[in-house]
C-alpha atoms as a PDB file:
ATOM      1  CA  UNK A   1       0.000   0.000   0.000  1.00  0.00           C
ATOM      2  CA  UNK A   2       2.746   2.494   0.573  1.00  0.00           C
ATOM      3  CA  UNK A   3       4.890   1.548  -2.435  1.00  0.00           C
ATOM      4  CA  UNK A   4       1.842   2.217  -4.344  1.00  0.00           C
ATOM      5  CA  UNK A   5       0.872   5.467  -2.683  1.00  0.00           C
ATOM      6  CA  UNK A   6       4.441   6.526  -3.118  1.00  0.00           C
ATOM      7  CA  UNK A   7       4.335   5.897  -6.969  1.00  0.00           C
ATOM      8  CA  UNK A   8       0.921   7.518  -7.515  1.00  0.00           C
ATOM      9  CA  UNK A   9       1.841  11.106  -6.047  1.00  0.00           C
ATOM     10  CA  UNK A  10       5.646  10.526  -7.875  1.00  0.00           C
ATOM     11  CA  UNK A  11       3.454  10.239 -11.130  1.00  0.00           C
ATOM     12  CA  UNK A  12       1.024  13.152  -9.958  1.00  0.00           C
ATOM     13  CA  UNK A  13       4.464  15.641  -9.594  1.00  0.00           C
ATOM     14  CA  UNK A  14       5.202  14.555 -12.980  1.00  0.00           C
ATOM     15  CA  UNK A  15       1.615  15.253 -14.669  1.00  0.00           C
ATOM     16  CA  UNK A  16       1.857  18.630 -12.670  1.00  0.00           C
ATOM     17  CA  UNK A  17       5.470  19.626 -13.683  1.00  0.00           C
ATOM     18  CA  UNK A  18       4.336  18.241 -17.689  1.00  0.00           C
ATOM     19  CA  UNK A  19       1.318  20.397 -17.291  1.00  0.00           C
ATOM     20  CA  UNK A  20       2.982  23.524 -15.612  1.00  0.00           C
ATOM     21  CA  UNK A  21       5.483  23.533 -18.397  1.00  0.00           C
ATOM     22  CA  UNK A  22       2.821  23.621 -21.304  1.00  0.00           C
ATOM     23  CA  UNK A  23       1.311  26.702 -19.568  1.00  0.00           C
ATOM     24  CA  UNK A  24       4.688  28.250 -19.576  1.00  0.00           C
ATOM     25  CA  UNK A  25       5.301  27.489 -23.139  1.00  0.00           C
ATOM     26  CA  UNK A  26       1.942  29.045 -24.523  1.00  0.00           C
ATOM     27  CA  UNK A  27       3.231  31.915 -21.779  1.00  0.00           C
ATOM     28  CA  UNK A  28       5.881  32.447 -23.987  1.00  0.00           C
ATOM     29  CA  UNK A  29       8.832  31.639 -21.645  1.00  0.00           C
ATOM     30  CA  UNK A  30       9.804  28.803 -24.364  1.00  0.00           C
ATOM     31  CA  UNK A  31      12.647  27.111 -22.960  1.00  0.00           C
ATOM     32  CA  UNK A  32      11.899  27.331 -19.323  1.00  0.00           C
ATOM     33  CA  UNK A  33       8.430  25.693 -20.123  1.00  0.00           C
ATOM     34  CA  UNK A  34      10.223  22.968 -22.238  1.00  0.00           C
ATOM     35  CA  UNK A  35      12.309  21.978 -19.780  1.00  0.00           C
ATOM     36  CA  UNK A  36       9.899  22.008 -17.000  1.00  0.00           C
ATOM     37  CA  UNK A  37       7.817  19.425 -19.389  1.00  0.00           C
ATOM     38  CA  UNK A  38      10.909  17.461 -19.621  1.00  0.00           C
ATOM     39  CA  UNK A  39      11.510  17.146 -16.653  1.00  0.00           C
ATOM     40  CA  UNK A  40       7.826  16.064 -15.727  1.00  0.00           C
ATOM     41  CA  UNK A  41       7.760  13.639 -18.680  1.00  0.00           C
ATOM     42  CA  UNK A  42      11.065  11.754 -16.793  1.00  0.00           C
ATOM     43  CA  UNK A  43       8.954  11.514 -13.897  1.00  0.00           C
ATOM     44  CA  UNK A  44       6.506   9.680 -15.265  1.00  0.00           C
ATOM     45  CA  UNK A  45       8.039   7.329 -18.240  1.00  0.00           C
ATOM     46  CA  UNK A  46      11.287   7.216 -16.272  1.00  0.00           C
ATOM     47  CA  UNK A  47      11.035   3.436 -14.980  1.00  0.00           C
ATOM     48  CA  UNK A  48       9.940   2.880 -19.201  1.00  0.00           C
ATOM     49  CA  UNK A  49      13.245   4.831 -20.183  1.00  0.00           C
ATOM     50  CA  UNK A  50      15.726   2.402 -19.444  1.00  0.00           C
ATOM     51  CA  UNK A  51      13.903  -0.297 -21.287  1.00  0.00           C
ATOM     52  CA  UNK A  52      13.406   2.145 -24.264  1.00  0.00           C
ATOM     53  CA  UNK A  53      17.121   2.723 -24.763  1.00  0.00           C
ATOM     54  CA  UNK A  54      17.433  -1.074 -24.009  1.00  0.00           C
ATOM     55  CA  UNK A  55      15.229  -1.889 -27.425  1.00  0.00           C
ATOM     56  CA  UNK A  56      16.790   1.208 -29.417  1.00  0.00           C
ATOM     57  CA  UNK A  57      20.259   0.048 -29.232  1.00  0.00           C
ATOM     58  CA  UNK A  58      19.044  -3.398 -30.566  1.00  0.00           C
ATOM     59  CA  UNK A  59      17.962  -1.328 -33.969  1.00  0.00           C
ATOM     60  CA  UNK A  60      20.254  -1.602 -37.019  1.00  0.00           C
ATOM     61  CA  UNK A  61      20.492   1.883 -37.387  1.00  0.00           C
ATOM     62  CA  UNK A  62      19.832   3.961 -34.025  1.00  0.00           C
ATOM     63  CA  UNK A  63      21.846   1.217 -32.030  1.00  0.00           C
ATOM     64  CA  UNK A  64      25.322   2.218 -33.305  1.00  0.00           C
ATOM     65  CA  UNK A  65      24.351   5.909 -32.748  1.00  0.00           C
ATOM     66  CA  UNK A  66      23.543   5.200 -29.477  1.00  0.00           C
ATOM     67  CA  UNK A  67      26.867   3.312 -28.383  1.00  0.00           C
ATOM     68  CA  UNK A  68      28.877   5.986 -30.216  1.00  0.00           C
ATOM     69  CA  UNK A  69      31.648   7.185 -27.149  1.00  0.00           C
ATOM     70  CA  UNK A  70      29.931  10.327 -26.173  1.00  0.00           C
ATOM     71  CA  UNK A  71      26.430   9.855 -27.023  1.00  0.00           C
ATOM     72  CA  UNK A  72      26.666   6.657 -24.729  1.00  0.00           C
ATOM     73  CA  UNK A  73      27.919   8.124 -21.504  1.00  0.00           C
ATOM     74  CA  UNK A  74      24.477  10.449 -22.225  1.00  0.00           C
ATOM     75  CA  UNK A  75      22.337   8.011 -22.569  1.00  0.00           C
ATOM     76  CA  UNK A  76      23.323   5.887 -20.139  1.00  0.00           C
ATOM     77  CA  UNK A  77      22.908   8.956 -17.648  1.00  0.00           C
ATOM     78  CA  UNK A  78      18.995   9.398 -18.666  1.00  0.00           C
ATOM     79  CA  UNK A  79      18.717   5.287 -18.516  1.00  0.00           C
ATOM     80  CA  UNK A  80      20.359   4.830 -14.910  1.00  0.00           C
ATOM     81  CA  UNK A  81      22.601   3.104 -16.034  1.00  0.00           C
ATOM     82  CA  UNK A  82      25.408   5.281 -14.928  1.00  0.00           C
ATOM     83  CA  UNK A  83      24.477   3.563 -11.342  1.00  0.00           C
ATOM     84  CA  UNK A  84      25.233   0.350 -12.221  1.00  0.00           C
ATOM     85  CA  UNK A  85      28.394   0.755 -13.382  1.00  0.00           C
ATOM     86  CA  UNK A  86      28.960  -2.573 -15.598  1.00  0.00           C
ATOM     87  CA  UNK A  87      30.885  -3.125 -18.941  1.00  0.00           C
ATOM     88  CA  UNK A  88      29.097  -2.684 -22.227  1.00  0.00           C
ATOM     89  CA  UNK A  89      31.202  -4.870 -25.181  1.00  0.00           C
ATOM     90  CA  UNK A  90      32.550  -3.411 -27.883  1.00  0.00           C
END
Protein backbone atom coordinates (compact mmCIF):
# COMPACT_ATOMS: atom_id res chain seq x y z
CA UNK A 1 0.00 0.00 0.00
CA UNK A 2 2.75 2.49 0.57
CA UNK A 3 4.89 1.55 -2.43
CA UNK A 4 1.84 2.22 -4.34
CA UNK A 5 0.87 5.47 -2.68
CA UNK A 6 4.44 6.53 -3.12
CA UNK A 7 4.33 5.90 -6.97
CA UNK A 8 0.92 7.52 -7.51
CA UNK A 9 1.84 11.11 -6.05
CA UNK A 10 5.65 10.53 -7.88
CA UNK A 11 3.45 10.24 -11.13
CA UNK A 12 1.02 13.15 -9.96
CA UNK A 13 4.46 15.64 -9.59
CA UNK A 14 5.20 14.55 -12.98
CA UNK A 15 1.62 15.25 -14.67
CA UNK A 16 1.86 18.63 -12.67
CA UNK A 17 5.47 19.63 -13.68
CA UNK A 18 4.34 18.24 -17.69
CA UNK A 19 1.32 20.40 -17.29
CA UNK A 20 2.98 23.52 -15.61
CA UNK A 21 5.48 23.53 -18.40
CA UNK A 22 2.82 23.62 -21.30
CA UNK A 23 1.31 26.70 -19.57
CA UNK A 24 4.69 28.25 -19.58
CA UNK A 25 5.30 27.49 -23.14
CA UNK A 26 1.94 29.05 -24.52
CA UNK A 27 3.23 31.92 -21.78
CA UNK A 28 5.88 32.45 -23.99
CA UNK A 29 8.83 31.64 -21.65
CA UNK A 30 9.80 28.80 -24.36
CA UNK A 31 12.65 27.11 -22.96
CA UNK A 32 11.90 27.33 -19.32
CA UNK A 33 8.43 25.69 -20.12
CA UNK A 34 10.22 22.97 -22.24
CA UNK A 35 12.31 21.98 -19.78
CA UNK A 36 9.90 22.01 -17.00
CA UNK A 37 7.82 19.42 -19.39
CA UNK A 38 10.91 17.46 -19.62
CA UNK A 39 11.51 17.15 -16.65
CA UNK A 40 7.83 16.06 -15.73
CA UNK A 41 7.76 13.64 -18.68
CA UNK A 42 11.07 11.75 -16.79
CA UNK A 43 8.95 11.51 -13.90
CA UNK A 44 6.51 9.68 -15.27
CA UNK A 45 8.04 7.33 -18.24
CA UNK A 46 11.29 7.22 -16.27
CA UNK A 47 11.04 3.44 -14.98
CA UNK A 48 9.94 2.88 -19.20
CA UNK A 49 13.25 4.83 -20.18
CA UNK A 50 15.73 2.40 -19.44
CA UNK A 51 13.90 -0.30 -21.29
CA UNK A 52 13.41 2.15 -24.26
CA UNK A 53 17.12 2.72 -24.76
CA UNK A 54 17.43 -1.07 -24.01
CA UNK A 55 15.23 -1.89 -27.43
CA UNK A 56 16.79 1.21 -29.42
CA UNK A 57 20.26 0.05 -29.23
CA UNK A 58 19.04 -3.40 -30.57
CA UNK A 59 17.96 -1.33 -33.97
CA UNK A 60 20.25 -1.60 -37.02
CA UNK A 61 20.49 1.88 -37.39
CA UNK A 62 19.83 3.96 -34.02
CA UNK A 63 21.85 1.22 -32.03
CA UNK A 64 25.32 2.22 -33.31
CA UNK A 65 24.35 5.91 -32.75
CA UNK A 66 23.54 5.20 -29.48
CA UNK A 67 26.87 3.31 -28.38
CA UNK A 68 28.88 5.99 -30.22
CA UNK A 69 31.65 7.19 -27.15
CA UNK A 70 29.93 10.33 -26.17
CA UNK A 71 26.43 9.85 -27.02
CA UNK A 72 26.67 6.66 -24.73
CA UNK A 73 27.92 8.12 -21.50
CA UNK A 74 24.48 10.45 -22.22
CA UNK A 75 22.34 8.01 -22.57
CA UNK A 76 23.32 5.89 -20.14
CA UNK A 77 22.91 8.96 -17.65
CA UNK A 78 18.99 9.40 -18.67
CA UNK A 79 18.72 5.29 -18.52
CA UNK A 80 20.36 4.83 -14.91
CA UNK A 81 22.60 3.10 -16.03
CA UNK A 82 25.41 5.28 -14.93
CA UNK A 83 24.48 3.56 -11.34
CA UNK A 84 25.23 0.35 -12.22
CA UNK A 85 28.39 0.76 -13.38
CA UNK A 86 28.96 -2.57 -15.60
CA UNK A 87 30.89 -3.13 -18.94
CA UNK A 88 29.10 -2.68 -22.23
CA UNK A 89 31.20 -4.87 -25.18
CA UNK A 90 32.55 -3.41 -27.88
Amino acid sequence: MEKDSIAFWRKTSGRVLFWLGFALVVLRWGLIGATVEISGLLIIFGAFLGSAIGIARGLPVIGPLLNLPGVASVVDFLAGAAKESKARPV
